[in-house]
PDB file of N, CA and C in Angstrom:
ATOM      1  N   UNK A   1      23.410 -14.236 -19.634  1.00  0.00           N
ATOM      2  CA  UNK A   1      22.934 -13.306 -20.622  1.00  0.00           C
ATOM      3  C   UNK A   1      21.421 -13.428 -20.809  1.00  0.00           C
ATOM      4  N   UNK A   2      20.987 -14.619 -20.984  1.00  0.00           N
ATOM      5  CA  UNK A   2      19.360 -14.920 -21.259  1.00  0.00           C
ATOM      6  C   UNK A   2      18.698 -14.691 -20.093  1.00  0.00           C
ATOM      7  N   UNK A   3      19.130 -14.714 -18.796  1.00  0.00           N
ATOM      8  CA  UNK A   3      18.850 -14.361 -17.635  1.00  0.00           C
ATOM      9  C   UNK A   3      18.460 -12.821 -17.376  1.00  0.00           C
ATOM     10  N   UNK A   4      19.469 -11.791 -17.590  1.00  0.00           N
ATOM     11  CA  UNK A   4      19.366 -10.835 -17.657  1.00  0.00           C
ATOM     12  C   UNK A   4      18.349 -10.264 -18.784  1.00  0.00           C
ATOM     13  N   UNK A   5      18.101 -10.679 -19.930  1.00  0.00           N
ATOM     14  CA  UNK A   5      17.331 -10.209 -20.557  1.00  0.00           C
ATOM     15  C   UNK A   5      16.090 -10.848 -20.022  1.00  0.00           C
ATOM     16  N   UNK A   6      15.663 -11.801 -19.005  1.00  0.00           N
ATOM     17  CA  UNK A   6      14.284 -12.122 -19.022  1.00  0.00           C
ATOM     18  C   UNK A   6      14.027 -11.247 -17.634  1.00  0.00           C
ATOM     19  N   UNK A   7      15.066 -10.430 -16.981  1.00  0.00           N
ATOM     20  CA  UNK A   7      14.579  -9.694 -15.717  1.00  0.00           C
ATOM     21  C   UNK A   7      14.255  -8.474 -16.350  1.00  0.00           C
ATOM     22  N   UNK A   8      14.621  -7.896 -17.454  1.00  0.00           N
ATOM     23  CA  UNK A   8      14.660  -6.715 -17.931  1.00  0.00           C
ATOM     24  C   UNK A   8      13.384  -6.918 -18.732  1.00  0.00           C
ATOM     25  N   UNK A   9      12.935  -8.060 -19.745  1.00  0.00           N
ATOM     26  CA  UNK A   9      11.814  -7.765 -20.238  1.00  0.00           C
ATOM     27  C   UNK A   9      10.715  -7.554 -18.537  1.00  0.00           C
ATOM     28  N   UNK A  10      10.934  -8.127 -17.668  1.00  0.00           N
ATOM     29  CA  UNK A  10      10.062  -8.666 -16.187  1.00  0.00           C
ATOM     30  C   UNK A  10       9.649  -7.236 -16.237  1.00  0.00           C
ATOM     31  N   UNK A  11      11.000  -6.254 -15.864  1.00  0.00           N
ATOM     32  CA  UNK A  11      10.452  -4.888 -15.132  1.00  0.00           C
ATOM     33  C   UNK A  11       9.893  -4.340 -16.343  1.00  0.00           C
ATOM     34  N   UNK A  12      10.190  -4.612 -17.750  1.00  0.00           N
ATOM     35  CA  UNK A  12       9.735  -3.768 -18.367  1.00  0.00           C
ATOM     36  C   UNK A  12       7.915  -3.809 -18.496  1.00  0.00           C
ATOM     37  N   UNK A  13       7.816  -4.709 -19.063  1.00  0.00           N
ATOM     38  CA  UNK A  13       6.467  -5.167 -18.855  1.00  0.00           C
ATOM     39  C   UNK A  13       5.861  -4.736 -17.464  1.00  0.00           C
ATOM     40  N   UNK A  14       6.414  -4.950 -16.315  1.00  0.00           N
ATOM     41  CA  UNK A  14       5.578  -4.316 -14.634  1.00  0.00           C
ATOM     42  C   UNK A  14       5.590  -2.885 -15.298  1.00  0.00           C
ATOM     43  N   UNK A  15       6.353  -2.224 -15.763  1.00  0.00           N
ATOM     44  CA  UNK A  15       6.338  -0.791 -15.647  1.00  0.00           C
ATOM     45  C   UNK A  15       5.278  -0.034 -16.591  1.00  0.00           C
ATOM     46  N   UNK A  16       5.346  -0.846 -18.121  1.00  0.00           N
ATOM     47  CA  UNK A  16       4.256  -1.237 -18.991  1.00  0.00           C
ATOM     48  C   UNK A  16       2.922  -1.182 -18.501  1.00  0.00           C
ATOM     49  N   UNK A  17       2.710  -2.256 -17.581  1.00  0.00           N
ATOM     50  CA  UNK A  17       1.145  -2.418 -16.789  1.00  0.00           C
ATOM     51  C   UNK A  17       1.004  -1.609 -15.890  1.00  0.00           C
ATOM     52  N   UNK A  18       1.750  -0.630 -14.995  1.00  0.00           N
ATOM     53  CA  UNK A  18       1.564   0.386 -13.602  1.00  0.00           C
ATOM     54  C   UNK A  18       1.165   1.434 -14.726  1.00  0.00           C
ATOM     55  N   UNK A  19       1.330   1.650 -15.662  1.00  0.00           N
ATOM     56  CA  UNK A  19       1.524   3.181 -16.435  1.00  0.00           C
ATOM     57  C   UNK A  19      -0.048   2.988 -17.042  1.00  0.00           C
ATOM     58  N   UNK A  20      -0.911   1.997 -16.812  1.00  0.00           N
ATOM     59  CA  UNK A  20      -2.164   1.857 -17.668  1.00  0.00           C
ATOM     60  C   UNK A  20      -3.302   1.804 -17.249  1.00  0.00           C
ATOM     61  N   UNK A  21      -3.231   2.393 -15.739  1.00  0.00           N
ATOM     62  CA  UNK A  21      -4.205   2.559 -14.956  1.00  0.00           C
ATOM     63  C   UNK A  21      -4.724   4.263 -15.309  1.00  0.00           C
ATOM     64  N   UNK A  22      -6.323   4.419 -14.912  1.00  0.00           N
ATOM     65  CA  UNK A  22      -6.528   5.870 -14.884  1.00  0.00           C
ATOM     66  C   UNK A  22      -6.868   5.904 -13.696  1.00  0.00           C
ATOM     67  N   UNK A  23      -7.215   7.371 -13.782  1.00  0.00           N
ATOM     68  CA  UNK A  23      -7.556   7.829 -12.454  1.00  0.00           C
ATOM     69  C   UNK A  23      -9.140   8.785 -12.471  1.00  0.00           C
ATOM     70  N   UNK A  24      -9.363   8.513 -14.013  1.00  0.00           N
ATOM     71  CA  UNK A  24     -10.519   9.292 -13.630  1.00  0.00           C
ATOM     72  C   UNK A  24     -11.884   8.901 -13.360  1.00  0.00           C
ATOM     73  N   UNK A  25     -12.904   9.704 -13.357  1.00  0.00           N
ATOM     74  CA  UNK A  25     -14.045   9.028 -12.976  1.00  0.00           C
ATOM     75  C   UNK A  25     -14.397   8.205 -14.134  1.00  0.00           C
ATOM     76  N   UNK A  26     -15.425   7.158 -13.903  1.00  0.00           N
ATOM     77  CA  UNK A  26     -16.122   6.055 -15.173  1.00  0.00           C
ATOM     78  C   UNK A  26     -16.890   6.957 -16.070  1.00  0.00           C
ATOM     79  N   UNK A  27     -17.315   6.707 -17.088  1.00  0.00           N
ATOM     80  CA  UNK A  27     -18.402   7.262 -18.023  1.00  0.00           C
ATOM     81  C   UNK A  27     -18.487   6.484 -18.766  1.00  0.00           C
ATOM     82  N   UNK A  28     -19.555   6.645 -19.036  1.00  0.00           N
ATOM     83  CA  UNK A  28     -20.778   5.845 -20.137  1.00  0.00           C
ATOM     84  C   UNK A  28     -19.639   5.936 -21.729  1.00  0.00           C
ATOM     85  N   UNK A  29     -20.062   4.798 -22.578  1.00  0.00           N
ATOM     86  CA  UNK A  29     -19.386   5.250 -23.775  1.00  0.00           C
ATOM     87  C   UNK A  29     -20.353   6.332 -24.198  1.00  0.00           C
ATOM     88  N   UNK A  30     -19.706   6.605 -25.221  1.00  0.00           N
ATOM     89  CA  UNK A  30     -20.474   7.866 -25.925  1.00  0.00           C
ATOM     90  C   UNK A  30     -21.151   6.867 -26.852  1.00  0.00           C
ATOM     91  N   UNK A  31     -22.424   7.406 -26.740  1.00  0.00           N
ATOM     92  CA  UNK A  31     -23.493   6.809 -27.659  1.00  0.00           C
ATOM     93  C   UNK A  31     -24.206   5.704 -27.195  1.00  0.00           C
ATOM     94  N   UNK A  32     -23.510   5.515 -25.952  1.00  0.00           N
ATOM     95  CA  UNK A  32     -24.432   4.270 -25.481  1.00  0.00           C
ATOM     96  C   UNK A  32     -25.193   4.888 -24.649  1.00  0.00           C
ATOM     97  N   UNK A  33     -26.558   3.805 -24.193  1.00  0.00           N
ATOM     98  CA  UNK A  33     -27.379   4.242 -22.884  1.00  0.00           C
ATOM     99  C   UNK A  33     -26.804   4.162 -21.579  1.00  0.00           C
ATOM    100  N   UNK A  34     -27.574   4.862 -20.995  1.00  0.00           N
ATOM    101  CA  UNK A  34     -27.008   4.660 -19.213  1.00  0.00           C
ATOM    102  C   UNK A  34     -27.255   3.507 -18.586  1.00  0.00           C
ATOM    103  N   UNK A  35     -26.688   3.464 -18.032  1.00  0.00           N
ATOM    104  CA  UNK A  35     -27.040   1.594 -16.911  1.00  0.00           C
ATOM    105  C   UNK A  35     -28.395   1.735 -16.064  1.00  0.00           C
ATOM    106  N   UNK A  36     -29.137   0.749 -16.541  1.00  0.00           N
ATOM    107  CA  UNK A  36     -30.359   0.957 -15.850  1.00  0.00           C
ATOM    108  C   UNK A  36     -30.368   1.231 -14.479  1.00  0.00           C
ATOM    109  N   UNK A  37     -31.604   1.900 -13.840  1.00  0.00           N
ATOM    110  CA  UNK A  37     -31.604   2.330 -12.833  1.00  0.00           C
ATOM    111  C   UNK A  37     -31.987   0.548 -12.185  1.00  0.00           C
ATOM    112  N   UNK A  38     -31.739   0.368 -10.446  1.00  0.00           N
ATOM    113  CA  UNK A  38     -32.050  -0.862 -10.073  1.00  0.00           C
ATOM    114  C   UNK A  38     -33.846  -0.605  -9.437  1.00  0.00           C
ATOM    115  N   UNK A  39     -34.169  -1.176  -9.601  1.00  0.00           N
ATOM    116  CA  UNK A  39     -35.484  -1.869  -9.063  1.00  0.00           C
ATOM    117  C   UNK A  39     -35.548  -1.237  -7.315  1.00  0.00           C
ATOM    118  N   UNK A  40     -36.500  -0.253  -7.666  1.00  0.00           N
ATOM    119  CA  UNK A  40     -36.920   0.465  -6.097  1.00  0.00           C
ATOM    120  C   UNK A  40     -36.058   1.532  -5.547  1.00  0.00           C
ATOM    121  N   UNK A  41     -35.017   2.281  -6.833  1.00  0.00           N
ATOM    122  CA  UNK A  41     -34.331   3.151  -6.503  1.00  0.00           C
ATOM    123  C   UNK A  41     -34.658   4.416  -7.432  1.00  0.00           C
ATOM    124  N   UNK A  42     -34.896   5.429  -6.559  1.00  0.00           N
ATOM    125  CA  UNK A  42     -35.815   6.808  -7.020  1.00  0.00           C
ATOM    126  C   UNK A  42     -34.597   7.384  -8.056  1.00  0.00           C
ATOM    127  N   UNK A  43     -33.248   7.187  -8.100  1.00  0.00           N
ATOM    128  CA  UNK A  43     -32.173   7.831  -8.869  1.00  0.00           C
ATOM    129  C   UNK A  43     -31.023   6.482  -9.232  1.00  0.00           C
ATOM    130  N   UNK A  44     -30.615   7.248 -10.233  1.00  0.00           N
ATOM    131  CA  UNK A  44     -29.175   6.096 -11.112  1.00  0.00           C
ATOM    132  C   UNK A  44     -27.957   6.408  -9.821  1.00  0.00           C
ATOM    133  N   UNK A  45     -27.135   5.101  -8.941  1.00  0.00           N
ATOM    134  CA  UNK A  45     -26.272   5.116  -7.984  1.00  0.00           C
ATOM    135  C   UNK A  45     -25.313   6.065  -8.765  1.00  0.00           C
ATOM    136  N   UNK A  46     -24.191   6.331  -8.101  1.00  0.00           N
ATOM    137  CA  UNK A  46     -23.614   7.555  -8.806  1.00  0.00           C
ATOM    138  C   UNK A  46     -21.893   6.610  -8.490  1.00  0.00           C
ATOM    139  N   UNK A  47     -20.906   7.345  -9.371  1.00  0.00           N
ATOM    140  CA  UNK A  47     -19.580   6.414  -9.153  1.00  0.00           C
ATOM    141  C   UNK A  47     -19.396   5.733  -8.094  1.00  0.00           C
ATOM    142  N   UNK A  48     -19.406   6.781  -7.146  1.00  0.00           N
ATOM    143  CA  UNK A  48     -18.547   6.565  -5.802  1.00  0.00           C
ATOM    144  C   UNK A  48     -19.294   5.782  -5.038  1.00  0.00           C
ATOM    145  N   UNK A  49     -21.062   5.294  -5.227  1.00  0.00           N
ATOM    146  CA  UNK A  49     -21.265   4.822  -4.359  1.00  0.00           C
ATOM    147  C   UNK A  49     -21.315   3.154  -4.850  1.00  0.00           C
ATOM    148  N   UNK A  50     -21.078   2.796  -6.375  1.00  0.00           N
ATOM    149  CA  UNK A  50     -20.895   1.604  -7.117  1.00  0.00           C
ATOM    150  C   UNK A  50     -19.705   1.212  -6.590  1.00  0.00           C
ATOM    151  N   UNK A  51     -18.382   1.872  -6.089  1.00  0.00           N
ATOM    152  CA  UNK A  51     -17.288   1.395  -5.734  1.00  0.00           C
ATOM    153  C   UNK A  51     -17.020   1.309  -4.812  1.00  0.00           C
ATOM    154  N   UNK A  52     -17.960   1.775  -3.886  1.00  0.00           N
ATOM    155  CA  UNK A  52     -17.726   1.856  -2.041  1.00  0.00           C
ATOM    156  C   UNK A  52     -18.218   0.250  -1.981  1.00  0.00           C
ATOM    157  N   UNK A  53     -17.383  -0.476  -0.904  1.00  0.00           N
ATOM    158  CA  UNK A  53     -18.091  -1.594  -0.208  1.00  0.00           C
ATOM    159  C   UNK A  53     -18.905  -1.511   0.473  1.00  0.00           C
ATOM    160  N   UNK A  54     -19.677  -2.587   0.610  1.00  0.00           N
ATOM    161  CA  UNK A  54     -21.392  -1.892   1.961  1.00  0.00           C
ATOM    162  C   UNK A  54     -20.228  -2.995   3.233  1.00  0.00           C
ATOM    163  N   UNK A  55     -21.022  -2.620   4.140  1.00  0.00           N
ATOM    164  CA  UNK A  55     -20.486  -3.522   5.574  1.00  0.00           C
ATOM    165  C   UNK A  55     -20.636  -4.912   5.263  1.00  0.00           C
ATOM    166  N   UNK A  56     -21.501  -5.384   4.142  1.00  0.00           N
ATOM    167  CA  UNK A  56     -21.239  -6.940   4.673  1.00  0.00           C
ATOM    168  C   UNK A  56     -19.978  -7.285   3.745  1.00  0.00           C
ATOM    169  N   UNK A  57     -19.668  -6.526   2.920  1.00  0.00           N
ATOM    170  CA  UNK A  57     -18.534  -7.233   1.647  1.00  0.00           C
ATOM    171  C   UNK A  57     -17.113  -6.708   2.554  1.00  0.00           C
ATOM    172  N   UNK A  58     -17.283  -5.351   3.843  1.00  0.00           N
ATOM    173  CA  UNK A  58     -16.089  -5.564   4.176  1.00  0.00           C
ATOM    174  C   UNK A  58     -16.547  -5.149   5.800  1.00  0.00           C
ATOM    175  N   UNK A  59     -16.612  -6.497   6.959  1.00  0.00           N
ATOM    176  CA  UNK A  59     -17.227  -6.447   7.754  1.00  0.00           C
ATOM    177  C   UNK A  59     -16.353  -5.616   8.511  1.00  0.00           C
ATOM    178  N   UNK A  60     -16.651  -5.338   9.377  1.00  0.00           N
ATOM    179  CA  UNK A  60     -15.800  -4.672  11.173  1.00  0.00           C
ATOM    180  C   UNK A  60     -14.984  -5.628  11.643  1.00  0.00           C
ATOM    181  N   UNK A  61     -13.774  -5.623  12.230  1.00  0.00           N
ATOM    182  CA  UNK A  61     -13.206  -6.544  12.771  1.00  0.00           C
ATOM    183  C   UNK A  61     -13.546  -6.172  13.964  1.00  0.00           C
ATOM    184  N   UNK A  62     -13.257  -7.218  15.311  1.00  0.00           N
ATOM    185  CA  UNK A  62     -13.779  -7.187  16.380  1.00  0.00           C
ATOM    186  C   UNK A  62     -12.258  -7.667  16.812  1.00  0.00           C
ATOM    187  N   UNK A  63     -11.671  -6.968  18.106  1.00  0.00           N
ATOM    188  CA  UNK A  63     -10.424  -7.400  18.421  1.00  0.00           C
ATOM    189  C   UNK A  63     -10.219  -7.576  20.087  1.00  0.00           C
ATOM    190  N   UNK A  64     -11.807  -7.931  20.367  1.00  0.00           N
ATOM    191  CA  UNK A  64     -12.027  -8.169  21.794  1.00  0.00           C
ATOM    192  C   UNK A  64     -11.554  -9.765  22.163  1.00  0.00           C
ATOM    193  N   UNK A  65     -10.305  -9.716  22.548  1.00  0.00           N
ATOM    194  CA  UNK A  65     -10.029 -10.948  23.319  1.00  0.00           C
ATOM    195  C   UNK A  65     -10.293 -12.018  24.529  1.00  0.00           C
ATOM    196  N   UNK A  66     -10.610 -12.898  24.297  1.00  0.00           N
ATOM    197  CA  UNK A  66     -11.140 -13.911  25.273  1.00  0.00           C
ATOM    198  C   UNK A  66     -10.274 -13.964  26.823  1.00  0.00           C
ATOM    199  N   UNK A  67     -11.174 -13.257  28.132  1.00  0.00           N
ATOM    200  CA  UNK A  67     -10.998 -13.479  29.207  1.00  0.00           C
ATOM    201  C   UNK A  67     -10.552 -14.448  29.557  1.00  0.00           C
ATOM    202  N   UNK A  68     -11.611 -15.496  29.385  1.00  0.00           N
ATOM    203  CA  UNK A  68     -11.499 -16.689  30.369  1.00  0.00           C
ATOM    204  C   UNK A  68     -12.200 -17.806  29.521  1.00  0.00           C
ATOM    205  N   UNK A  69     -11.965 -19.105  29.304  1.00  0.00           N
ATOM    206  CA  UNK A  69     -12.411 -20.250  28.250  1.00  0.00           C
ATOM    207  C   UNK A  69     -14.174 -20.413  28.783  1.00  0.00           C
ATOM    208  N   UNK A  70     -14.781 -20.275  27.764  1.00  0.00           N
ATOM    209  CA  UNK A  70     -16.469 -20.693  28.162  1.00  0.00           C
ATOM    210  C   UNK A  70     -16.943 -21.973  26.960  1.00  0.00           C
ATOM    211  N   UNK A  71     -17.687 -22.616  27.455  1.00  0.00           N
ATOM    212  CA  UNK A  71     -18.132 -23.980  26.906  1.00  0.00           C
ATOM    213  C   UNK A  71     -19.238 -23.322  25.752  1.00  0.00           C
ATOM    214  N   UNK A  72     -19.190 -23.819  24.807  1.00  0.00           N
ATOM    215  CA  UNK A  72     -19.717 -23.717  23.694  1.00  0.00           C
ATOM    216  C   UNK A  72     -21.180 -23.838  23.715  1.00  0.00           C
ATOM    217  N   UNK A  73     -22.051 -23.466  23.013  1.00  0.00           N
ATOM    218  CA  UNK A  73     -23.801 -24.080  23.440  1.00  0.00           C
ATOM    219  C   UNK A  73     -23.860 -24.942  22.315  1.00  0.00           C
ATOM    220  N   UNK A  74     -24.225 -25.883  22.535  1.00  0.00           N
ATOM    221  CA  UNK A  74     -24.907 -27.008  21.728  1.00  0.00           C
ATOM    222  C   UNK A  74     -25.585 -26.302  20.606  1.00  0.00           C
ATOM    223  N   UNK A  75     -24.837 -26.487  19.127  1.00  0.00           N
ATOM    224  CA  UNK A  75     -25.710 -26.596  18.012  1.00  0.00           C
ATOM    225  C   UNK A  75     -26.265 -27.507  17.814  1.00  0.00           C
ATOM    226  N   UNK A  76     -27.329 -27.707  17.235  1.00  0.00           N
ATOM    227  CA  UNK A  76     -28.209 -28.585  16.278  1.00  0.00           C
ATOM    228  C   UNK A  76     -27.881 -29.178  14.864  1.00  0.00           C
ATOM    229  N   UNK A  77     -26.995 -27.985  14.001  1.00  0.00           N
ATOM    230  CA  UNK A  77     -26.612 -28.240  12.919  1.00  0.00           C
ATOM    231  C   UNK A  77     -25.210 -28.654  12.782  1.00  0.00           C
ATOM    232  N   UNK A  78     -24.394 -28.724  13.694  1.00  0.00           N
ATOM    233  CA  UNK A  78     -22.820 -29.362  14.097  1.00  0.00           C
ATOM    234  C   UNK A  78     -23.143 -30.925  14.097  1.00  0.00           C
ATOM    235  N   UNK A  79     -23.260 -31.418  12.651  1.00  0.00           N
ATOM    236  CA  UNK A  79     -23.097 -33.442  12.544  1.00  0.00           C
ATOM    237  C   UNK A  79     -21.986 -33.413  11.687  1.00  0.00           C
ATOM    238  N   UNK A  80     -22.131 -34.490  12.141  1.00  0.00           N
ATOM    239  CA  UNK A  80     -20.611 -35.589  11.561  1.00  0.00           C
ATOM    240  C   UNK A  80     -20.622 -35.353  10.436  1.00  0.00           C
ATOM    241  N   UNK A  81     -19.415 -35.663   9.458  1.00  0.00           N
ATOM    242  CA  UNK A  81     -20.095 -36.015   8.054  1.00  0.00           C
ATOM    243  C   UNK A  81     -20.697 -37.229   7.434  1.00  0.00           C
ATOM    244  N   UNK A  82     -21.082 -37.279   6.622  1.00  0.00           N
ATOM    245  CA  UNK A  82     -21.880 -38.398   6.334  1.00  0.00           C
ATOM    246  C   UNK A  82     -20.902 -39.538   5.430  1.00  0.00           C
ATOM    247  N   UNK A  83     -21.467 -41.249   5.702  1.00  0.00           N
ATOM    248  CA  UNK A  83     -20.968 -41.953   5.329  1.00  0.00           C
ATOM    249  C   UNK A  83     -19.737 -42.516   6.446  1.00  0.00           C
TER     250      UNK A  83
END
């Protein structure tokens, strides 16, 4: 019995939190100022480009597989750890 009521509060609550998302664009509160413009940019970024990732936060994958085994080149900064 206590079982069943703790799966039922479970979905209720998931269904609770899916229903509390929006979908629309961001806006400023009312009455507040706008978000400063950044340093060396002629215009305020606009939604879509605050929420786009740039290439380094979501790189290219590369899915070119290794031919044949090749020997590594000597780093400089590859030491032991210390102690």
């Amino acid at each position: 019995m206590a079982n069943s009521r703790l799966v039922i509060a479970v979905f209720a609550a998931t269904a609770l939190l899916g229903a509390c998302g929006s979908k629309e664009d961001l806006k400023p509160p009312a009455g507040e100022p706008a978000p400063a413009i950044p340093v060396g940019a002629k215009r305020a970024p606009t939604t879509e480009e605050l929420t786009t990732p740039d290439a380094q936060a979501r790189p290219a994958r590369s899915d070119e597989l290794l031919k044949r085994s090749e020997q590594r080149e000597p780093d400089d900064f590859d030491l032991p750890p210390p102690g």
